[in-house]
C-alpha atoms as a PDB file:
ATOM      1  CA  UNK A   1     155.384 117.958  91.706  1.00  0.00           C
ATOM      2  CA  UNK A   2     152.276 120.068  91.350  1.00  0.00           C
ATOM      3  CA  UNK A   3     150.555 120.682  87.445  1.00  0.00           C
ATOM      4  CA  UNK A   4     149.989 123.704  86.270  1.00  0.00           C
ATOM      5  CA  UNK A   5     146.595 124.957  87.967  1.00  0.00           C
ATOM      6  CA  UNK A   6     146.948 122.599  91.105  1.00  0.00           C
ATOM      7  CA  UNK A   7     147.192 125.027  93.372  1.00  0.00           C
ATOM      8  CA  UNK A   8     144.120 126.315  92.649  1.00  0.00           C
ATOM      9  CA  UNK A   9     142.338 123.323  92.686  1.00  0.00           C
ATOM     10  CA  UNK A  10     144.047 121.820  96.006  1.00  0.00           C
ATOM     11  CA  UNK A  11     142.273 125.200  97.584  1.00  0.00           C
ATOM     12  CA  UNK A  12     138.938 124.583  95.938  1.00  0.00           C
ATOM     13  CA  UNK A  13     139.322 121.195  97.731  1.00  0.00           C
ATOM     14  CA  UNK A  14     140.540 122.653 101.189  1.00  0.00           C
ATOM     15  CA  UNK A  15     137.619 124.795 100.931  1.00  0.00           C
ATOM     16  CA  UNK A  16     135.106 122.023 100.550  1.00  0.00           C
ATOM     17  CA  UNK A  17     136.986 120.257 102.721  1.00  0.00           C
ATOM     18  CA  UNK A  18     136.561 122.966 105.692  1.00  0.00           C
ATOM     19  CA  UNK A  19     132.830 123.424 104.717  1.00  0.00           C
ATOM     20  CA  UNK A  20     132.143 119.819 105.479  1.00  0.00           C
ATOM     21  CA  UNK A  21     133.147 117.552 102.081  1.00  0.00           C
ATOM     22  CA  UNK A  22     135.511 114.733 102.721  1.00  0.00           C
ATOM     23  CA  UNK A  23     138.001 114.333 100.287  1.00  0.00           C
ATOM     24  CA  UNK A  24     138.837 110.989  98.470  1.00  0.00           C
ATOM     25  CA  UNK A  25     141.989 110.950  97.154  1.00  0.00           C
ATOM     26  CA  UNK A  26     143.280 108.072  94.865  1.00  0.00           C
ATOM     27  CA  UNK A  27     147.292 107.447  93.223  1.00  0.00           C
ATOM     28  CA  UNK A  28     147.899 106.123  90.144  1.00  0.00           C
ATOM     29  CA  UNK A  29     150.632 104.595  88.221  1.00  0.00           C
ATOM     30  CA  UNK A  30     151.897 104.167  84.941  1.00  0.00           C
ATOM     31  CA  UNK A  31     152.243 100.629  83.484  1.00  0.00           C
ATOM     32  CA  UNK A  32     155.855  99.881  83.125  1.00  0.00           C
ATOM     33  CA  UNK A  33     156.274  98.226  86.565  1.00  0.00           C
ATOM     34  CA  UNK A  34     154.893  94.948  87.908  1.00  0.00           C
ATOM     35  CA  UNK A  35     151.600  95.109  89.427  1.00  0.00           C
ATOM     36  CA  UNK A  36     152.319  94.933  92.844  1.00  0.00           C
ATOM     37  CA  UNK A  37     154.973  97.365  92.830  1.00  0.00           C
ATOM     38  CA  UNK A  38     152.135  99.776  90.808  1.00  0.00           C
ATOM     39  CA  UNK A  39     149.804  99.080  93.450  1.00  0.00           C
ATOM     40  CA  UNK A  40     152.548 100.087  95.929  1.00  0.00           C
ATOM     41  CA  UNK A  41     153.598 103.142  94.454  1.00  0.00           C
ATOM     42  CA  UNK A  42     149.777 104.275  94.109  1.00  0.00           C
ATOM     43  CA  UNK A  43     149.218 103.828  98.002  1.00  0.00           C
ATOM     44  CA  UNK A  44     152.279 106.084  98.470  1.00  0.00           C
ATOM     45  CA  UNK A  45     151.120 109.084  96.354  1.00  0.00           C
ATOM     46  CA  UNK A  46     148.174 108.922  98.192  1.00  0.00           C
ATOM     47  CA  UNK A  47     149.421 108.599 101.443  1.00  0.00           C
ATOM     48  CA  UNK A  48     152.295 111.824 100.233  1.00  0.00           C
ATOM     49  CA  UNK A  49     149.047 113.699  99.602  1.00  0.00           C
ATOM     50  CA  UNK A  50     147.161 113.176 102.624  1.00  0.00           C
ATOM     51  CA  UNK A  51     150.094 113.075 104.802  1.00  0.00           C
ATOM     52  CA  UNK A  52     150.873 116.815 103.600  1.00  0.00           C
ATOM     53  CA  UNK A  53     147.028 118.110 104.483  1.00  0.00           C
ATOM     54  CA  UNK A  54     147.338 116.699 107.233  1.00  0.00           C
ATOM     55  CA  UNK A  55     150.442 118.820 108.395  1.00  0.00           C
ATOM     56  CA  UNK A  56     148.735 121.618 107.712  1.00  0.00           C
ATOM     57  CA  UNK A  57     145.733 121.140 109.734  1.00  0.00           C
ATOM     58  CA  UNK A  58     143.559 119.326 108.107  1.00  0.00           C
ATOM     59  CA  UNK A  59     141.629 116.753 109.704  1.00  0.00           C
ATOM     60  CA  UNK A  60     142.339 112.966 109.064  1.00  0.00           C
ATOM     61  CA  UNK A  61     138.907 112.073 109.455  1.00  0.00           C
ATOM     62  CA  UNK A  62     138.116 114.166 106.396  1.00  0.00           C
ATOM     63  CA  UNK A  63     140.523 112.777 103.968  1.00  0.00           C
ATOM     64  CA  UNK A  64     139.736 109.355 102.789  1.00  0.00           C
ATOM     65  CA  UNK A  65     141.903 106.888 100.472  1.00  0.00           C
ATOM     66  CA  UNK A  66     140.885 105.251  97.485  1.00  0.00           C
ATOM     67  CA  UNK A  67     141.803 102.626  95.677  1.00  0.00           C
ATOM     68  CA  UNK A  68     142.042 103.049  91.825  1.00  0.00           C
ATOM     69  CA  UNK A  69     139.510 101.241  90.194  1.00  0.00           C
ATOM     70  CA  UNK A  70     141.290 100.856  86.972  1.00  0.00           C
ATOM     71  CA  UNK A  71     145.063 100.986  85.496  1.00  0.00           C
ATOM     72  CA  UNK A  72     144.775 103.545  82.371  1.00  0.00           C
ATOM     73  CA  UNK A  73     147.345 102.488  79.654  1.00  0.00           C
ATOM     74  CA  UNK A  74     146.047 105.643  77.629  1.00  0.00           C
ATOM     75  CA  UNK A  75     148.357 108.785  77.422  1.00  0.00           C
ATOM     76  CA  UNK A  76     151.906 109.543  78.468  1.00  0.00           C
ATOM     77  CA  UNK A  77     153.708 107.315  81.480  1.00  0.00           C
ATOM     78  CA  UNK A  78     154.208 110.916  82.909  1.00  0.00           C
ATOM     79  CA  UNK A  79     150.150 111.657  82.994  1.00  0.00           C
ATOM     80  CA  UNK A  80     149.379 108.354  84.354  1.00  0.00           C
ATOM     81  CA  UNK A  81     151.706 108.716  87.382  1.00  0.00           C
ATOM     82  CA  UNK A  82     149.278 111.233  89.187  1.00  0.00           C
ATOM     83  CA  UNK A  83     146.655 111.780  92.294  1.00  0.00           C
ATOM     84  CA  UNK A  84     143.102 112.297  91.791  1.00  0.00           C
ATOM     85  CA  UNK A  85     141.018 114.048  94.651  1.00  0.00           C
ATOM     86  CA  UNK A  86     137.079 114.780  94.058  1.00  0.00           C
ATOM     87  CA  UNK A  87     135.377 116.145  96.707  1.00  0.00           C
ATOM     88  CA  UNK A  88     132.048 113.763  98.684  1.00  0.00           C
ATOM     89  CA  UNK A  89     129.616 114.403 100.814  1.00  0.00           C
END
């Protein structure tokens, strides 16, 4: 399920993407699971996201996975369980 405003931002990113960025794309989990389940969840939001740019075209090579480097307790369950993309050169 997008956020409001994703859509826009998943094109600023598709954009970048098609100019020559990569895009690094991390999941993220909340903190009411063990770790390794958290960890395992993560990997598959990131995975969902990449999998779905790559059905529509774009290319694997430009889409890179990322491992988050912290859990953040801070906030809502709901706004933890999330992907991050940011756009590299």
């Amino acid at each position: 399920e997008l956020a409001p405003g994703a859509a826009e931002a998943l094109a600023d990113v598709v954009a970048g993407v098609k100019a020559g960025q990569r895009a690094v794309i991390a999941g993220y989990t909340d903190s009411t699971r063990d770790a390794a389940k958290n960890a395992e969840l993560a990997k598959q939001r990131a995975f969902a996201v990449r999998d779905s740019w790559t059905a529509l075209g774009v290319a694997e090579g430009k889409l890179e996975l990322k491992k988050p480097e912290a859990v953040e307790n801070a906030g809502s369950n709901a706004a933890a369980r999330r992907v991050e993309v940011v756009l590299a050169k």
